[in-house]
Protein backbone atom coordinates (compact mmCIF):
# COMPACT_ATOMS: atom_id res chain seq x y z
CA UNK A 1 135.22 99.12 93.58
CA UNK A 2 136.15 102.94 94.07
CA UNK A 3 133.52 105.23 92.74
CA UNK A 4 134.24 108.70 91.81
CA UNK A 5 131.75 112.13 93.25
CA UNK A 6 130.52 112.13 89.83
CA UNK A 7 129.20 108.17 89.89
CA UNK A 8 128.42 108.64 93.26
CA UNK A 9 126.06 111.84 92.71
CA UNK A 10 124.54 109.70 89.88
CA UNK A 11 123.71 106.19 92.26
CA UNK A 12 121.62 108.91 94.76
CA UNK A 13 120.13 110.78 91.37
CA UNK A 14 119.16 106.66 90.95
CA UNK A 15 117.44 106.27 94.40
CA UNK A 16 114.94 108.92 93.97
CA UNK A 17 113.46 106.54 91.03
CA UNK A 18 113.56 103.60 93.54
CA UNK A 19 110.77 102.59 95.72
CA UNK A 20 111.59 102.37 99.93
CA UNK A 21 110.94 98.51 101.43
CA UNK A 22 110.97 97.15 97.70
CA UNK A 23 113.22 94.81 96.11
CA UNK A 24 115.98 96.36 93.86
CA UNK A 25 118.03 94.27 91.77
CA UNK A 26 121.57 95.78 91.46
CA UNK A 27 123.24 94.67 88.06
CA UNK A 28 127.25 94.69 88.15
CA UNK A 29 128.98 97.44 87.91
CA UNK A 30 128.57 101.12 89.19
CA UNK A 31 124.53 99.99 90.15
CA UNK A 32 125.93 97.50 92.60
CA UNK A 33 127.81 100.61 94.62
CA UNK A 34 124.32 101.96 95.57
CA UNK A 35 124.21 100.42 98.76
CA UNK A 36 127.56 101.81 99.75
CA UNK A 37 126.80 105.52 97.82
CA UNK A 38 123.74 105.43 100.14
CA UNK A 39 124.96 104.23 103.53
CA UNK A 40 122.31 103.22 104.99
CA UNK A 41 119.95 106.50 105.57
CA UNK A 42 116.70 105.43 103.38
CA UNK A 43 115.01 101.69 103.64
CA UNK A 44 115.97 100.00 100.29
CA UNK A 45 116.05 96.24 100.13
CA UNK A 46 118.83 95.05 97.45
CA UNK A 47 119.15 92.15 95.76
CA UNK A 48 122.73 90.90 94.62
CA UNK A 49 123.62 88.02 91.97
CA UNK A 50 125.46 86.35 95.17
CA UNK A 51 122.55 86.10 97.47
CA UNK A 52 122.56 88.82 99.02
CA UNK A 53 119.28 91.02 100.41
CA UNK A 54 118.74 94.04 102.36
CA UNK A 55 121.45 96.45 102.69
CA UNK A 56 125.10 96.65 103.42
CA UNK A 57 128.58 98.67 103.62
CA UNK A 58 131.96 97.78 102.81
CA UNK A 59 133.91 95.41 105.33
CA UNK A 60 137.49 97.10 104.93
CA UNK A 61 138.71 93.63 105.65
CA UNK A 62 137.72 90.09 104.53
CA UNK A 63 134.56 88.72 105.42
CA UNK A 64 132.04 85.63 104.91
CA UNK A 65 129.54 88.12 102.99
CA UNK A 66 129.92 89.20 99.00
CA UNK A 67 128.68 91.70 96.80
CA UNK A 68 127.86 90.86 93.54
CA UNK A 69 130.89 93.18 92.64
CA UNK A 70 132.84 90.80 94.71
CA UNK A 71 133.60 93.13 97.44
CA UNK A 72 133.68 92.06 100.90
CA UNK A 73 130.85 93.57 103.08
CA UNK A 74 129.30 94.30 106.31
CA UNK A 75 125.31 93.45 106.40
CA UNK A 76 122.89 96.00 107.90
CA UNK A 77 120.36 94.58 110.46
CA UNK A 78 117.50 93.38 108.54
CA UNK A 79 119.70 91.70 105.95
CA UNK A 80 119.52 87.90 104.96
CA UNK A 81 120.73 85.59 102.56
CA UNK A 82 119.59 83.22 99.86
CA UNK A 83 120.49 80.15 97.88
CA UNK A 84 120.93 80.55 94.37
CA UNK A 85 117.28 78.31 94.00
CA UNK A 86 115.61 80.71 97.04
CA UNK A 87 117.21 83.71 94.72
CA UNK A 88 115.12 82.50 91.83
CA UNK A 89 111.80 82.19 92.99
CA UNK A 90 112.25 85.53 94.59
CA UNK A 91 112.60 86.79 91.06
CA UNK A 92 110.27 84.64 89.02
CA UNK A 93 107.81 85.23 92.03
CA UNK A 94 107.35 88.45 91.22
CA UNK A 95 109.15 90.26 94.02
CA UNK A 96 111.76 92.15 92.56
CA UNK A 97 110.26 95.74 92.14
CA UNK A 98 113.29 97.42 90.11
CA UNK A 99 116.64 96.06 88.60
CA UNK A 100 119.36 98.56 87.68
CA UNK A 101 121.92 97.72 85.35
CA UNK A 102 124.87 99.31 83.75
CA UNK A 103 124.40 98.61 80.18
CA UNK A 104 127.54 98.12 78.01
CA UNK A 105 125.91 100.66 74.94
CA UNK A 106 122.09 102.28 74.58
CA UNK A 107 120.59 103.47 71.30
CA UNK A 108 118.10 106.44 70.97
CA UNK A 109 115.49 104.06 71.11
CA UNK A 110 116.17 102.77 74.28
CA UNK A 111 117.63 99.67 73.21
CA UNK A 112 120.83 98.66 74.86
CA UNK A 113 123.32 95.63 75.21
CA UNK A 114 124.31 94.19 78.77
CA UNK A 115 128.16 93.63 79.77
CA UNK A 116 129.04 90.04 79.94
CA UNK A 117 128.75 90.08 83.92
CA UNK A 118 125.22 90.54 83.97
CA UNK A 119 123.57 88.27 81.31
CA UNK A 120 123.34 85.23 83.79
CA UNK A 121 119.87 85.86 85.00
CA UNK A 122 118.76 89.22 83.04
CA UNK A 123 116.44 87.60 81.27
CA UNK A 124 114.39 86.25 84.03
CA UNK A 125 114.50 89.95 86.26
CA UNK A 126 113.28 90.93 82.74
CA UNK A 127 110.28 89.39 82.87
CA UNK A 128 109.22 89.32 86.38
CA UNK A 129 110.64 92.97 87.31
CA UNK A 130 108.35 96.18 87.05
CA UNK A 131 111.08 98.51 86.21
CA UNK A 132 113.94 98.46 84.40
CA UNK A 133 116.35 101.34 85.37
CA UNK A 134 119.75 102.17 83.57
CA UNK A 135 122.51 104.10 84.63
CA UNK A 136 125.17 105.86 82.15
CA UNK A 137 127.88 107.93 82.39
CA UNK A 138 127.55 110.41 79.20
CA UNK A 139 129.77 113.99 80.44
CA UNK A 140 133.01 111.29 80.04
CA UNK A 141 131.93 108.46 78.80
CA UNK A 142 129.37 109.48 75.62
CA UNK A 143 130.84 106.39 72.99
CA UNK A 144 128.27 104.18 75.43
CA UNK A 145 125.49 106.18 73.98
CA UNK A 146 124.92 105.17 69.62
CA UNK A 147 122.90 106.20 66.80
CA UNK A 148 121.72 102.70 66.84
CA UNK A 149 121.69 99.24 68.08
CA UNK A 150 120.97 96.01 66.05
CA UNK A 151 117.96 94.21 66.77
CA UNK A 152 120.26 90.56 67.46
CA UNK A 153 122.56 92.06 69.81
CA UNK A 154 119.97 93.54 72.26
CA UNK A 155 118.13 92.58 75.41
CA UNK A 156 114.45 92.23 74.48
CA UNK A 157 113.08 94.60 76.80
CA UNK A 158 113.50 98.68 76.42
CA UNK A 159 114.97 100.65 79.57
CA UNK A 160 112.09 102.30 81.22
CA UNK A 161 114.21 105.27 83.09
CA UNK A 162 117.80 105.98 81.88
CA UNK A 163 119.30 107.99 84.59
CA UNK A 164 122.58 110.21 83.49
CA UNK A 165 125.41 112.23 84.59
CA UNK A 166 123.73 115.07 83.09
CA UNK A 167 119.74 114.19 82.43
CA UNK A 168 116.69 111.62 83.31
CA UNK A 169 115.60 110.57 80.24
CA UNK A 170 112.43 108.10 80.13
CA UNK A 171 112.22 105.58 77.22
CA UNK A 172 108.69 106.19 75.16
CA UNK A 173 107.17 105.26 71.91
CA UNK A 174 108.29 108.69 70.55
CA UNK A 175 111.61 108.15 71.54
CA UNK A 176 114.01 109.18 74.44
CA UNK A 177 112.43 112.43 76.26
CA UNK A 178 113.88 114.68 79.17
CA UNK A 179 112.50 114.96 82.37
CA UNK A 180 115.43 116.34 84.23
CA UNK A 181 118.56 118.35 83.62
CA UNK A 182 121.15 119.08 85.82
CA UNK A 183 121.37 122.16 87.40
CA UNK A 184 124.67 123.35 85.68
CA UNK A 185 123.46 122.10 82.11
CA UNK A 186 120.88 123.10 79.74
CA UNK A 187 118.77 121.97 77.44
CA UNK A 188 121.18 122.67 73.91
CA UNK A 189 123.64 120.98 76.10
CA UNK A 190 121.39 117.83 76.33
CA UNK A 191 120.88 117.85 72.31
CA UNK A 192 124.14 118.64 71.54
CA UNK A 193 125.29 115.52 73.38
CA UNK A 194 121.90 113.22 72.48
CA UNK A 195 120.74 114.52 69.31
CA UNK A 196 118.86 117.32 68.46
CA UNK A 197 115.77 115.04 67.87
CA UNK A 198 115.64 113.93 71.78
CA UNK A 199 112.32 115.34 73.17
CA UNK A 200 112.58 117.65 76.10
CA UNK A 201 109.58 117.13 78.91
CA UNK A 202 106.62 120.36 79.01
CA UNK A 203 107.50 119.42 82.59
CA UNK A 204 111.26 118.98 82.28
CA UNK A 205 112.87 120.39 86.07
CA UNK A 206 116.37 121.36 86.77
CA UNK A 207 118.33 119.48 89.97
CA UNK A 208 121.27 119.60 92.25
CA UNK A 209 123.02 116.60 92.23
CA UNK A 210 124.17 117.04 95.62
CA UNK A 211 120.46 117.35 97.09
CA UNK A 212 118.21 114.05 97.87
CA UNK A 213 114.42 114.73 96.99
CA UNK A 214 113.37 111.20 98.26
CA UNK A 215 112.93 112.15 102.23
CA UNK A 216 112.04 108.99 104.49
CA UNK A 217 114.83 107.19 106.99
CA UNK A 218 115.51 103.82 107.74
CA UNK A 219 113.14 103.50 110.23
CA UNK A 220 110.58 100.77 108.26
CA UNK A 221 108.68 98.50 110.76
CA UNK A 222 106.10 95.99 109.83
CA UNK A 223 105.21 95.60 113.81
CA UNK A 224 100.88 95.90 114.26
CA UNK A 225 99.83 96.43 117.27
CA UNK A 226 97.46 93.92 117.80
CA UNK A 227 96.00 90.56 115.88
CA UNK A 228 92.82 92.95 115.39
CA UNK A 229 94.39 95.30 113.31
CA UNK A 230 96.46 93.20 111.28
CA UNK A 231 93.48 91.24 109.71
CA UNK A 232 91.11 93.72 109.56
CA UNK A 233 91.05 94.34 105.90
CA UNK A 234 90.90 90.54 105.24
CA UNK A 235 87.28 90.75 103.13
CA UNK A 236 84.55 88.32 102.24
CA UNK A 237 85.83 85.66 99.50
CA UNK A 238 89.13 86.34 100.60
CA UNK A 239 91.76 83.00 99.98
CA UNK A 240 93.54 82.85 103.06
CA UNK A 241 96.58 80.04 104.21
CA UNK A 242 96.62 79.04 107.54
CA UNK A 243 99.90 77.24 108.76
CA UNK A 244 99.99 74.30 110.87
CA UNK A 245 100.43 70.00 110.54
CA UNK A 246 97.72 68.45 112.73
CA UNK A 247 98.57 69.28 116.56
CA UNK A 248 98.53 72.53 117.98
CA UNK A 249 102.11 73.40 117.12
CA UNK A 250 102.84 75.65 114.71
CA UNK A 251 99.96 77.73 114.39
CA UNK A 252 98.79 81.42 114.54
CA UNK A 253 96.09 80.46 117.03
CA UNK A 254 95.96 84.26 118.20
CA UNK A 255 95.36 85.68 114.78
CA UNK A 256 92.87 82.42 113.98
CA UNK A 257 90.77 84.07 117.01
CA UNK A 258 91.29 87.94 115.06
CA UNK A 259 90.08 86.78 112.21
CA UNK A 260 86.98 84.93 114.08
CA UNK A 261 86.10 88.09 115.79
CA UNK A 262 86.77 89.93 112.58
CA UNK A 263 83.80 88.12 110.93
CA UNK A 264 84.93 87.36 106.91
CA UNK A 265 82.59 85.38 105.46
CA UNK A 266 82.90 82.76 102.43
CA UNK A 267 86.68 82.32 103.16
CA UNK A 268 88.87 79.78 100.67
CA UNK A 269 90.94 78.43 103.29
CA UNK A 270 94.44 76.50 102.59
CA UNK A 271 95.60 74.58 105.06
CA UNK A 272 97.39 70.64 105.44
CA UNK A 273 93.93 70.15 107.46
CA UNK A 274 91.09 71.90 107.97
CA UNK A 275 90.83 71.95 111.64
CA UNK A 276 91.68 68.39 113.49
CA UNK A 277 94.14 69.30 116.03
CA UNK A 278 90.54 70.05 118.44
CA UNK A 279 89.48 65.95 117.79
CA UNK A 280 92.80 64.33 117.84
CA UNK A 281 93.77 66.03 121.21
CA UNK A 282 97.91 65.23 120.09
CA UNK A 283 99.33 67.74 122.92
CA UNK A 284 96.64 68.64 124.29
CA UNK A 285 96.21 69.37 128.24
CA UNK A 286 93.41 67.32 129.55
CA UNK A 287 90.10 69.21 129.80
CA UNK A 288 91.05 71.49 127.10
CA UNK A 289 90.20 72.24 123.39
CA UNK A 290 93.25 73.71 121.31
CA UNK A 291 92.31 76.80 119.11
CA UNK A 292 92.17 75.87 115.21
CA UNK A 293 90.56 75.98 112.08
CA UNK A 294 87.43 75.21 113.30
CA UNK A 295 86.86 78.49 114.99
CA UNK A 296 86.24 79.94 111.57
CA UNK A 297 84.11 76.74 110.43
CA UNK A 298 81.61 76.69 113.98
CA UNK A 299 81.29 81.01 113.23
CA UNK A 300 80.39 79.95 109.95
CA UNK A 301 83.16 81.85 107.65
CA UNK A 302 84.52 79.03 105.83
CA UNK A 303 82.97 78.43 102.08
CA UNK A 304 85.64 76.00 101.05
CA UNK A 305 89.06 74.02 101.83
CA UNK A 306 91.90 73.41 100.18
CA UNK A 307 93.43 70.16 102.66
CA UNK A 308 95.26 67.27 102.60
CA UNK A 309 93.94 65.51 105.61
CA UNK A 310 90.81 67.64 106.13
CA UNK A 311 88.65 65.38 108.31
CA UNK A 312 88.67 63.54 111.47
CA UNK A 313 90.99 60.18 111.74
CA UNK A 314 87.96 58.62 114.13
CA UNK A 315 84.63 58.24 112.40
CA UNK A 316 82.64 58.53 115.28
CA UNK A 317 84.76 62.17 116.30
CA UNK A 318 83.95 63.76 113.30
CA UNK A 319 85.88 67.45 113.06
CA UNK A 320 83.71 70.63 112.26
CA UNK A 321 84.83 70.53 108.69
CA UNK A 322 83.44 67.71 108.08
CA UNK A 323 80.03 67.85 110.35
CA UNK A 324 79.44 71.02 107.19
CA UNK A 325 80.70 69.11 104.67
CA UNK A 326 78.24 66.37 105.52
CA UNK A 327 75.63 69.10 105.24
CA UNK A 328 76.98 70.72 102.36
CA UNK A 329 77.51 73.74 103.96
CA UNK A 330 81.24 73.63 102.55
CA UNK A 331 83.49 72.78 99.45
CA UNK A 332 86.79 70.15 99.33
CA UNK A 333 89.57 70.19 97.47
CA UNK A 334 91.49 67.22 98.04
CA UNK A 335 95.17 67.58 97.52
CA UNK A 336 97.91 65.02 98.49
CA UNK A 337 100.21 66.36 101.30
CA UNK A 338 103.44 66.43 99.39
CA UNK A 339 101.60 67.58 96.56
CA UNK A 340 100.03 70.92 98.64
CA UNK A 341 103.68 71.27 99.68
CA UNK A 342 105.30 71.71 96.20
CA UNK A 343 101.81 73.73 95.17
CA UNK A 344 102.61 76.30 97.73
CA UNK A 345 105.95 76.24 96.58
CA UNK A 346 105.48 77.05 93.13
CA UNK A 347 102.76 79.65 94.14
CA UNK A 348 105.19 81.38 95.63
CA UNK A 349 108.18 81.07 92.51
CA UNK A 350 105.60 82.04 90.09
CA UNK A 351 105.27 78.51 88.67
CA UNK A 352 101.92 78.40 86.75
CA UNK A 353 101.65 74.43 86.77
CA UNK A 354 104.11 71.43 86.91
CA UNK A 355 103.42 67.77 86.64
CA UNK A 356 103.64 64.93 89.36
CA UNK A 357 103.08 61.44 89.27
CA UNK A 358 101.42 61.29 92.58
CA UNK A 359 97.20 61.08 92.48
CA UNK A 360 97.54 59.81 88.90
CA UNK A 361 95.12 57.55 88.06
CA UNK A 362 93.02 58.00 91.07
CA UNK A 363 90.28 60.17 91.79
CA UNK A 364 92.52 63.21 92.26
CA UNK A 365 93.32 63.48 88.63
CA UNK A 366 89.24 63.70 87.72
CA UNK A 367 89.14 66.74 85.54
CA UNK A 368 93.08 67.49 85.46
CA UNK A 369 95.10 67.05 82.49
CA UNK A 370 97.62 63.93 82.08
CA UNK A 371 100.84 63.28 80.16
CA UNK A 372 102.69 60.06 79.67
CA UNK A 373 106.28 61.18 80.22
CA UNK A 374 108.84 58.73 79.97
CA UNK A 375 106.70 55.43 80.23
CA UNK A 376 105.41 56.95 83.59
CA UNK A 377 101.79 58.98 83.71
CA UNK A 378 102.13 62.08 85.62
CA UNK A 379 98.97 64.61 86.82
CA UNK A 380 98.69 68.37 85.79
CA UNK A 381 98.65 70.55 89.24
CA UNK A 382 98.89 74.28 89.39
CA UNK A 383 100.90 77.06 91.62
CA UNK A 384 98.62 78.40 94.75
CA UNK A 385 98.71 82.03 95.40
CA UNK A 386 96.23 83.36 98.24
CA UNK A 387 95.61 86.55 99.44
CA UNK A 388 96.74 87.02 102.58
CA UNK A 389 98.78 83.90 105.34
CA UNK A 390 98.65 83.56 108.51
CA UNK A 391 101.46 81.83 110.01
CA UNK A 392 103.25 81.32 113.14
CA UNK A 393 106.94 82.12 113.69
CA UNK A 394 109.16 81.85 116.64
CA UNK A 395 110.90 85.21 116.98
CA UNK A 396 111.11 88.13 114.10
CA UNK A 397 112.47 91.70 113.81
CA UNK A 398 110.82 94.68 112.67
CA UNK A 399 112.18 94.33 108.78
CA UNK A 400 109.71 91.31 108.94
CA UNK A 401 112.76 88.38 108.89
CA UNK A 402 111.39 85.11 110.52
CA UNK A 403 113.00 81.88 112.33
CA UNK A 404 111.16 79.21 114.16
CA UNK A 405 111.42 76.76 116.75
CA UNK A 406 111.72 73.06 115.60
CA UNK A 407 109.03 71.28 113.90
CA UNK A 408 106.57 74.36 114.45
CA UNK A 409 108.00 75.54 110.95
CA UNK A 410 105.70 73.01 109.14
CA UNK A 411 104.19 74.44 105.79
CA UNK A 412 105.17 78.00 107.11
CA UNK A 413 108.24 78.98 104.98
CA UNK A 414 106.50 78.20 101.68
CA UNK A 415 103.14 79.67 102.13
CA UNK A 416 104.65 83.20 103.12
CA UNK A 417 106.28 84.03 99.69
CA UNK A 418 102.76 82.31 98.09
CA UNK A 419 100.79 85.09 99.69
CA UNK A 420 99.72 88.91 98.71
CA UNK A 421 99.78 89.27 102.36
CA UNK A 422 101.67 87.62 104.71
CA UNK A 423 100.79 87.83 108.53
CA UNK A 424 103.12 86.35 111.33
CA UNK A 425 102.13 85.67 114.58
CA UNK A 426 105.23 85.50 116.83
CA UNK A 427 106.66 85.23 120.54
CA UNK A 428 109.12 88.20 120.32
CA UNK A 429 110.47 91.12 118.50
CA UNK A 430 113.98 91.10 118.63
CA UNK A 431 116.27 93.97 118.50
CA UNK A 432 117.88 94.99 114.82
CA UNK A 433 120.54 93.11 114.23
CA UNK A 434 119.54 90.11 116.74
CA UNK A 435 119.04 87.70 114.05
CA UNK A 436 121.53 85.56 112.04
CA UNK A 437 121.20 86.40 108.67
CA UNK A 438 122.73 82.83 108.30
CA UNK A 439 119.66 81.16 110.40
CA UNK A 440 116.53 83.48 108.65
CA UNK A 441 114.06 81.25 107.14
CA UNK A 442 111.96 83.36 106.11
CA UNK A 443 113.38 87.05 104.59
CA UNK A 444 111.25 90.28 105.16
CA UNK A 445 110.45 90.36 101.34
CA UNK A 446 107.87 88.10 101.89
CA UNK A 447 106.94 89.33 105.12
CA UNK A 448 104.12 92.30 105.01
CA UNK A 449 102.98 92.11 108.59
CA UNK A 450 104.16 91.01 111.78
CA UNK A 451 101.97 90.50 115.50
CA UNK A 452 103.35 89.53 118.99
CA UNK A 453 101.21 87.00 120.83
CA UNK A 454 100.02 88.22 124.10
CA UNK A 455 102.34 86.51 127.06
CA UNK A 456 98.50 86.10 128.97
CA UNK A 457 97.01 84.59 125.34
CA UNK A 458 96.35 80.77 125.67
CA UNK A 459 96.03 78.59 122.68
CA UNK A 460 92.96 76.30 124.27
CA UNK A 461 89.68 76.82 125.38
């Protein structure tokens, strides 16, 4: 899609309204451009209908990567892409900061129709989006802006920010006001092509569509510098996930020994187990003890579990979690593995609850609702959301994208996007660009903080 000067002053006029490192849904259209208009100088993360996030530039020649205007394009390092089900829980999850659309006509109340391209998932970036932002052409294009709209042909929600060719308007309960005019306009020029009734701001500014007040670069790096300072703010009562299946592979045993030294108490903890990698001994070096969960249990931090296998397979080697549940120092939730899996999962996808069949009838459905679908009686569970993870990753970059090595990946991929805060403990940063965008499992977006592990740091004791 060629843009003209005029469009392409209006997609930067759009960026100062966007927030750096956040996701920004880009409808179809003249919004989808904004990764081009911009090339690359400020850290926006986009979101396309085809999958794509992160940022890109035109190919000039075919390539295996899409737009959602279906132009052929070049990702920036730090870019990755999802299926169309990864897409959705991105968006239903809560993760999309912004979405800017194109709308087909707008009313003075802010109403407004979408074009035909973009009704597929509106509705759902709707709901789970913070801001809706519209862009319109009114110096050549005014017959997009009407008197007004009826109530059956428009999209529930009101704009929040209508940015112009000529003005910023934000949508209120008094109507459309001004808060910016362009430089070489005024304000009777505003009415005479609004309405004499649009409200101009008490703080209404004049710009120059050729300057960028947003400052910043492209540098963005989640990199700490240490496992000390990346859970330091983890408080008291705090619901962490910790990653890992039952041997020592696969877990962030350098930030489980942070957050030991760190000293929260009364911790929710999520895990598959609660801490029997240090009885089982599976890959384990004789004469050692592997670091795990039951660091934070023997320093006393740990108020409650969340586990699927969260004691000891040998009754006479009883695991630390289960010496303090013995002496009710400690609260269980029992949830079955596959169960915890698709719990995380829906966490994650904003799901609120979904129904299983599994634990139905048994003691895991005591005090849980129960349906009878289909001849079959399935168990009410609910979405887990914690507030920070702490997983273990194989190699990231500084954007916070993720891959792993084998089985280490475990419950890792699905209890980053369930988390406020998501930590990652990995072996190396790589260089921009380094990683596949093809072979990311998990993308930056869900990504807040990433840690190398020391090349001295051992994993047993």
């Amino acid at each position: 899609m060629r843009i003209t000067q005029t469009q392409e002053n209006l997609l930067i006029k759009c960026a100062e309204y966007l927030t750096p490192g956040q996701v920004v849904s880009l409808g179809f259209g003249l919004p989808g451009e904004l990764p081009m208009a911009l090339a690359g100088k400020y850290p926006y993360v986009f979101l396309t209908s085809s999958g794509l996030v992160g940022d890109w530039e035109n190919a000039g020649s075919p390539s295996d990567f899409i737009d959602g205007n279906k132009n052929h394009v070049k990702l920036r390092p730090g870019s990755s892409v999802l299926g169309f089900g990864e897409r959705a829980s991105l968006i239903t999850g809560g993760y999309v900061e912004a979405v800017v659309i194109e709308p087909k006509s707008l009313d003075r109340q802010g109403r407004w129709t979408p074009v035909s391209s973009d009704v597929g998932d509106l509705l759902s970036l709707m709901n789970h989006s913070e801001r809706l932002i519209g862009l319109l052409e009114l110096e050549n294009q005014s017959d997009k802006f009407v008197d007004s709209l009826s109530e059956d042909v428009c999209s529930p929600r009101k704009m929040d920010k209508i940015i112009t060719d000529m003005c910023v308007l934000s949508v209120t309960d008094q109507g459309l006001i001004v808060d910016e005019i362009r430089k070489d306009y005024d304000a009777n020029d505003i009415k005479n092509k609004l309405g004499a009734d649009v409200l101009i701001s008490e703080s209404c500014r004049f710009y120059d569509p050729l300057s960028f007040n947003k400052g910043g670069n492209s540098k963005i790096s989640k990199v700490y510098k240490n496992g000390r300072s990346a859970v330091s703010d983890i408080s008291d009562g705090s619901v962490v996930m910790i990653d890992g299946f039952a041997g020592p592979g696969g877990m962030a045993h350098y930030l489980l020994v942070a957050l030991r030294d760190q000293g929260a108490k009364n911790l929710t903890i999520i895990s598959n187990t609660a801490g029997i990698a240090r009885v089982v001994n599976f890959g384990t070096p004789p004469g050692k003890l592997v670091i795990d969960h039951s660091i934070l249990i023997d320093n006393g931090q740990v108020g409650k579990a969340i586990a699927s296998y969260p004691v000891s397979p040998s009754a006479s080697n009883p695991s630390s979690f289960e010496l303090a549940y013995r002496a009710g120092e400690v609260d269980l939730e029992l949830v079955p593995q596959g169960t915890l899996a698709e719990r995380l999962r829906a966490g994650g996808a904003g799901v609120k609850c979904f129904y299983t069949p599994t634990g139905a009838g048994t003691l895991i459905a005591e005090g849980k609702n129960a349906y009878n679908l289909d001849g079959k009686e399935y168990v009410e569970e609910s979405g887990l959301i914690a507030d920070y993870c702490i997983i273990r990753g194989y190699k990231a970059d500084r954007f916070g994208n993720v891959v792993y090595k084998g089985t280490s990946r475990n419950f890792n991929s699905v209890m980053a996007p369930a988390a406020k805060i998501s930590i990652v403990e990995v072996d190396e940063i790589v260089d921009d660009g380094a990683l596949d965008p093809e072979l990311i499992v998990t993308p930056g977006v869900f990504v807040d903080r990433i840690v190398v592990r020391p090349s001295d740091f051992s994993p047993y004791e």
